[in-house]
Protein backbone atom coordinates (compact mmCIF):
# COMPACT_ATOMS: atom_id res chain seq x y z
CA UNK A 1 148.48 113.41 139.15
CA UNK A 2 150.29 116.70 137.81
CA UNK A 3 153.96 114.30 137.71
CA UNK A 4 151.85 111.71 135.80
CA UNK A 5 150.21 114.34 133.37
CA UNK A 6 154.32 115.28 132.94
CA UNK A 7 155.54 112.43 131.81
CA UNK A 8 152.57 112.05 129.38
CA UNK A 9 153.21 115.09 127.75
CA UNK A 10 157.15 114.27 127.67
CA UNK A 11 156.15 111.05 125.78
CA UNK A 12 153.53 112.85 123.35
CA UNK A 13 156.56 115.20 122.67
CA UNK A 14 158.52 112.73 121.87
CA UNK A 15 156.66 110.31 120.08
CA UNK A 16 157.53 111.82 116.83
CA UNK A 17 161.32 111.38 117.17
CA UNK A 18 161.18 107.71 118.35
CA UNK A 19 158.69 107.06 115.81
CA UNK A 20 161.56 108.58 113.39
CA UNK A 21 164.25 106.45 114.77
CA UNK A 22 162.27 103.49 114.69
CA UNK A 23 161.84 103.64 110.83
CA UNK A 24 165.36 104.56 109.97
CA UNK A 25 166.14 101.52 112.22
CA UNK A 26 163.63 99.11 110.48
CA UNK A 27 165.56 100.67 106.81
CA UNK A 28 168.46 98.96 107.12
CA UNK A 29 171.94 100.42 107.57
CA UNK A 30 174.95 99.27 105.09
CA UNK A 31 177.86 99.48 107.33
CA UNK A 32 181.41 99.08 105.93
CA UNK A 33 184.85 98.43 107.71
CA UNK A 34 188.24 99.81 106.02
CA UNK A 35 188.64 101.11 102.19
CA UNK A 36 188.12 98.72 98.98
CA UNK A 37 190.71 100.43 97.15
CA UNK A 38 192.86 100.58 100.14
CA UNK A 39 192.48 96.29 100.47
CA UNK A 40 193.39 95.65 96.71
CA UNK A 41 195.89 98.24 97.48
CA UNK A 42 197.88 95.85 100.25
CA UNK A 43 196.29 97.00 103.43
CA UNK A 44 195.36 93.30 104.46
CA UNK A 45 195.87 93.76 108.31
CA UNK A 46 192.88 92.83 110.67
CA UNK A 47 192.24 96.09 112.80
CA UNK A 48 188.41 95.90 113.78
CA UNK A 49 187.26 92.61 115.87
CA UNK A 50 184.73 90.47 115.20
CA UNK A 51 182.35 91.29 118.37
CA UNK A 52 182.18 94.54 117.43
CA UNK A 53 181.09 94.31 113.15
CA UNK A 54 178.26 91.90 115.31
CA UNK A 55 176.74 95.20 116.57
CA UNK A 56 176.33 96.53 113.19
CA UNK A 57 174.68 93.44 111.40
CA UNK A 58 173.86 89.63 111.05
CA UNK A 59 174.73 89.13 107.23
CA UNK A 60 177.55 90.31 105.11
CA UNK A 61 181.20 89.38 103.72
CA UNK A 62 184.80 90.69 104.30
CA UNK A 63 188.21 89.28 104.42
CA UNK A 64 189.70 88.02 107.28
CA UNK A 65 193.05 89.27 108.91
CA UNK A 66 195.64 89.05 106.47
CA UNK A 67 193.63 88.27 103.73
CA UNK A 68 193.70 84.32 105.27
CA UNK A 69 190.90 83.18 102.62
CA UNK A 70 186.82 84.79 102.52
CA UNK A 71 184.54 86.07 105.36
CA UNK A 72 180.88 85.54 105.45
CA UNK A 73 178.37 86.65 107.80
CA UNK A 74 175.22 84.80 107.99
CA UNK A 75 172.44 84.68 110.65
CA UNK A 76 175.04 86.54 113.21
CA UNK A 77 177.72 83.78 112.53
CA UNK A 78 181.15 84.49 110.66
CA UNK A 79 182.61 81.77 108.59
CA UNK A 80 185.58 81.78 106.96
CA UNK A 81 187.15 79.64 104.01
CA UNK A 82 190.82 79.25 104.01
CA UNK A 83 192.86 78.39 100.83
CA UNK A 84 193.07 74.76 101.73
CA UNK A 85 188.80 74.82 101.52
CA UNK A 86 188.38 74.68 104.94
CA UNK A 87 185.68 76.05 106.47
CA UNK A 88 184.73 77.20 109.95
CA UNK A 89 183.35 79.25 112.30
CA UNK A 90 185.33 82.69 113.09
CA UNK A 91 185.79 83.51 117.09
CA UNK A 92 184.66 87.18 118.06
CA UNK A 93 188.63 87.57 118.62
CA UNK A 94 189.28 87.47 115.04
CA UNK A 95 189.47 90.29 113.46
CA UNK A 96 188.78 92.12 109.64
CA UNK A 97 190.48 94.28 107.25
CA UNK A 98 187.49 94.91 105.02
CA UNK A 99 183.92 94.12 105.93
CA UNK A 100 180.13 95.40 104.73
CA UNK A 101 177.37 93.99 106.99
CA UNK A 102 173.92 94.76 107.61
CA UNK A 103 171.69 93.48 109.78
CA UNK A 104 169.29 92.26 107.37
CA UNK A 105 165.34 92.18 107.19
CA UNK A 106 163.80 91.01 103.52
CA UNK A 107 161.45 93.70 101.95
CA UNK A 108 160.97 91.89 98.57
CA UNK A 109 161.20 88.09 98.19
CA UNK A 110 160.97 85.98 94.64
CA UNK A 111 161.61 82.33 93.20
CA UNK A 112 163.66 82.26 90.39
CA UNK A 113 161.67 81.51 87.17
CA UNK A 114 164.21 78.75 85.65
CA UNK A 115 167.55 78.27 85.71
CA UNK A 116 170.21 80.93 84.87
CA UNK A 117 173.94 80.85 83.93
CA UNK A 118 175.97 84.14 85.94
CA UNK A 119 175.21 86.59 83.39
CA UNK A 120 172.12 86.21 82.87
CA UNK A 121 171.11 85.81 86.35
CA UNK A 122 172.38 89.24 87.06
CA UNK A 123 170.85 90.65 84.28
CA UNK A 124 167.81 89.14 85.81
CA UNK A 125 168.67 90.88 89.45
CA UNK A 126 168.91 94.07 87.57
CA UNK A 127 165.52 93.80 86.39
CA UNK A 128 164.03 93.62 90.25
CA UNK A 129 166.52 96.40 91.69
CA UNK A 130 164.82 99.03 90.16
CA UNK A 131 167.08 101.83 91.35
CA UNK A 132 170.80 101.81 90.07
CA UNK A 133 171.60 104.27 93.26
CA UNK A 134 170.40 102.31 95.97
CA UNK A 135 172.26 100.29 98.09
CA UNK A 136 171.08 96.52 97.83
CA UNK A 137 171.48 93.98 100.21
CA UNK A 138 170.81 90.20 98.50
CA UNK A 139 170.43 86.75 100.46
CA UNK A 140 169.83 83.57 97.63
CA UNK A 141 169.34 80.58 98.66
CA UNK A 142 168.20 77.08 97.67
CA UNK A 143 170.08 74.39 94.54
CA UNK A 144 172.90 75.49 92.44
CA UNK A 145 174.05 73.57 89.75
CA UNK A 146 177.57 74.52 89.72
CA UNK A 147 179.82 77.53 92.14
CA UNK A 148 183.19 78.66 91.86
CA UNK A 149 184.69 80.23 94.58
CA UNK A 150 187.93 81.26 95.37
CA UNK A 151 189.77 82.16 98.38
CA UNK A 152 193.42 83.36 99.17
CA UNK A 153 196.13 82.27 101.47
CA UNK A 154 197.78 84.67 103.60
CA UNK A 155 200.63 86.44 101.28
CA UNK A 156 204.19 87.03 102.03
CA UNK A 157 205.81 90.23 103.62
CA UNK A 158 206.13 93.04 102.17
CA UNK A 159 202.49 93.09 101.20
CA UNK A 160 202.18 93.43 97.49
CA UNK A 161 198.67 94.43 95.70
CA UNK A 162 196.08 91.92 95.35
CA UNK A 163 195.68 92.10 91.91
CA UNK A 164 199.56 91.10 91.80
CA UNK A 165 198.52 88.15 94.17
CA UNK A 166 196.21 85.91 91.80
CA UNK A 167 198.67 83.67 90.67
CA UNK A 168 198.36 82.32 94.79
CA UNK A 169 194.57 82.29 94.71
CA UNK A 170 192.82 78.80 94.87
CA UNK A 171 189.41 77.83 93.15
CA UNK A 172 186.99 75.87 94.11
CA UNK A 173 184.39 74.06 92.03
CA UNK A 174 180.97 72.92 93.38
CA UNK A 175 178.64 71.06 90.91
CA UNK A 176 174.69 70.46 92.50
CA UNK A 177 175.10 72.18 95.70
CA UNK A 178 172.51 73.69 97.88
CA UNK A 179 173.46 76.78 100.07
CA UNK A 180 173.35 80.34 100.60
CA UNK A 181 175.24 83.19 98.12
CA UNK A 182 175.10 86.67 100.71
CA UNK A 183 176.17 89.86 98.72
CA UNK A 184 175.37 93.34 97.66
CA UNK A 185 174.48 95.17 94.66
CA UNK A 186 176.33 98.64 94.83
CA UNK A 187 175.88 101.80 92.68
CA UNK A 188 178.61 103.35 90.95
CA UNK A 189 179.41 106.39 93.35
CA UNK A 190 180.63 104.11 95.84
CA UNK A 191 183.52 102.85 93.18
CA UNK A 192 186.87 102.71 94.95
CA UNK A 193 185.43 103.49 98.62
CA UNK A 194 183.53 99.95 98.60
CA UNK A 195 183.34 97.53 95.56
CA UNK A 196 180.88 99.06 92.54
CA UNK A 197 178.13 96.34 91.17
CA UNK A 198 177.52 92.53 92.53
CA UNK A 199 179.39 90.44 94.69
CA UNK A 200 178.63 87.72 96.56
CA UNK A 201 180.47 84.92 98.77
CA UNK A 202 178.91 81.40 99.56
CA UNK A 203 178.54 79.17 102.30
CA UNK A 204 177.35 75.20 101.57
CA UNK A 205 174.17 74.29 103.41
CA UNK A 206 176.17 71.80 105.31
CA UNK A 207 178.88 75.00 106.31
CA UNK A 208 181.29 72.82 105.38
CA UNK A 209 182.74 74.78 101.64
CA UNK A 210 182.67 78.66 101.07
CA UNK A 211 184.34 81.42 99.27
CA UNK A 212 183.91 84.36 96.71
CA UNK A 213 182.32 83.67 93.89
CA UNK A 214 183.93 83.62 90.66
CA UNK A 215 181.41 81.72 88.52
CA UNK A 216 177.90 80.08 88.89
CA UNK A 217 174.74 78.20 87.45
CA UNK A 218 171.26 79.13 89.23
CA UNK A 219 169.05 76.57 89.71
CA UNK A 220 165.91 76.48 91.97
CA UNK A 221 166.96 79.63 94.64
CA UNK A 222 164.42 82.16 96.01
CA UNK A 223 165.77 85.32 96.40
CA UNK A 224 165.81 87.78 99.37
CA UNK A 225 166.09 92.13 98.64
CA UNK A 226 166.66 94.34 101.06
CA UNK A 227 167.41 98.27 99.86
CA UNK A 228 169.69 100.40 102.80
CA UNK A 229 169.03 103.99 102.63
CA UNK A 230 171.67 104.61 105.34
CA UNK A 231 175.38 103.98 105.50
CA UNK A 232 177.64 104.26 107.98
CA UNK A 233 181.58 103.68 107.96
CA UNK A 234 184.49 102.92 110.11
CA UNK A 235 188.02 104.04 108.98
CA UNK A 236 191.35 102.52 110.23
CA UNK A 237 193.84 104.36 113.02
CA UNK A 238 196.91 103.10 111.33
CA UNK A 239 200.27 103.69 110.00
CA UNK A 240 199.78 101.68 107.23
CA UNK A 241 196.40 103.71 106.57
CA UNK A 242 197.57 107.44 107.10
CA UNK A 243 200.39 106.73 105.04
CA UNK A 244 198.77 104.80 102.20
CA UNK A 245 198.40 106.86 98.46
CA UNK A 246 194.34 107.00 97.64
CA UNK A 247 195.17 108.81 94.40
CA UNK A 248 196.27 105.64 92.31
CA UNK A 249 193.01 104.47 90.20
CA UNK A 250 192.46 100.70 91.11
CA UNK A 251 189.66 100.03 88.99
CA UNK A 252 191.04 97.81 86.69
CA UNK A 253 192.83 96.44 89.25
CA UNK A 254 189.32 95.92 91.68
CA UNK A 255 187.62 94.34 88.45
CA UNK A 256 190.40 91.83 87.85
CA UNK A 257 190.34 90.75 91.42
CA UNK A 258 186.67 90.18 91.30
CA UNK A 259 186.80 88.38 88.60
CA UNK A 260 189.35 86.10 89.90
CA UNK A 261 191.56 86.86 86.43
């Protein structure tokens, strides 16, 4: 009776902590892999495996190892879209250079009023993330009446910046598609150390196309929010790494890769 009383009081003293964990558990963690500005610096080498970003989310995008097209993470599966549009499921083997996953959990979910063109249909996202600090996590899904994605193909040795690298870069164009766009809104602190604003890769319904999105037209999508108020991150043990210069500004640089131009 006394060892039972025990472990009841043990649990009662607890209770408060796991209760604690719990909720920072059910918030959502925004866990990245490797340095933006280190990526559009040249640092394309896969270094952390597949089977391991899988413990730190379901739903996300990256690049795969040496920057062999786009990486999307949907429903615990990777896909990635090669330069010749192919698209396919990623082994746990393979490996990333620069991932941001989550596992995610919707907290707000809304239908899209009427169709949008890009800008305005981030304009419109800005108007239901309500805090420009937060760390946003965004599933859409549902009719698109045009995408554009693009991917790259692995580039030659020595590796030169990315931004020097999108003359190699294919497009793809999509018109009346269904399928998912996965992405993030980011605030502006996080500039250079992940990738500042929106940006999004898609995956077909059919899993068949793919890519980072350049360009698109909103149709009839409902849209998925989830805000992370923790983030955690994973730096490389490399030469390439240790040795690379962090004091160049890439901004410019990051914002012409994004925008594919």
């Amino acid at each position: 009776m006394k060892k039972s009383l025990f472990y009841i009081l043990i649990v009662i003293a607890l209770s408060p902590l796991l209760s604690s964990a719990q909720q920072k558990n059910k918030g959502g963690t925004f866990f990245q892999t490797g340095v933006a500005s280190g990526f559009i610096g040249g640092l394309y080498d896969g270094w952390y495996p597949n089977r391991e970003l899988k413990k730190h989310g379901d739903f996300g995008l990256g690049a795969p190892d040496k920057l062999d097209g786009e990486m999307l993470m949907l429903k615990g599966k990777i896909y990635q879209t090669r330069a010749d549009g192919h698209t396919s499921v990623m082994t746990d083997d393979a490996s990333t250079s620069l991932a941001l996953v989550t596992f995610f959990h919707a907290q707000k979910i809304f239908r899209l009023p009427h169709a949008m063109d890009k800008q305005t249909f981030y304009h419109y996202l800005d108007s239901l993330l309500s805090n420009p600090n937060a760390i946003y996590a965004i599933h859409i899904y549902g009719s698109f009446d045009s995408a554009t994605t693009r991917a790259f193909p692995p580039p030659p040795l020595p590796y030169r910046p990315l931004a020097e690298l999108l003359p190699l870069q294919h497009f793809f164009h999509y018109q009346h598609i269904n399928g998912d766009l996965v992405g993030y809104r980011l605030p502006l602190y996080l500039e250079s150390l992940s990738i500042h604003g929106y940006h999004f890769h898609f995956l077909s319904a059919d899993k068949n196309n793919g890519g980072h999105i350049i360009d698109l037209g909103v149709k009839d999508v409902t849209i998925e929010i989830a805000e992370l108020p923790h983030f955690a991150m994973t730096l490389p043990d490399s030469k390439g790494f240790r040795e690379f210069n962090f004091g160049k500004d890439r901004k410019a640089e990051l914002k012409s890769v994004e925008n594919g131009k």
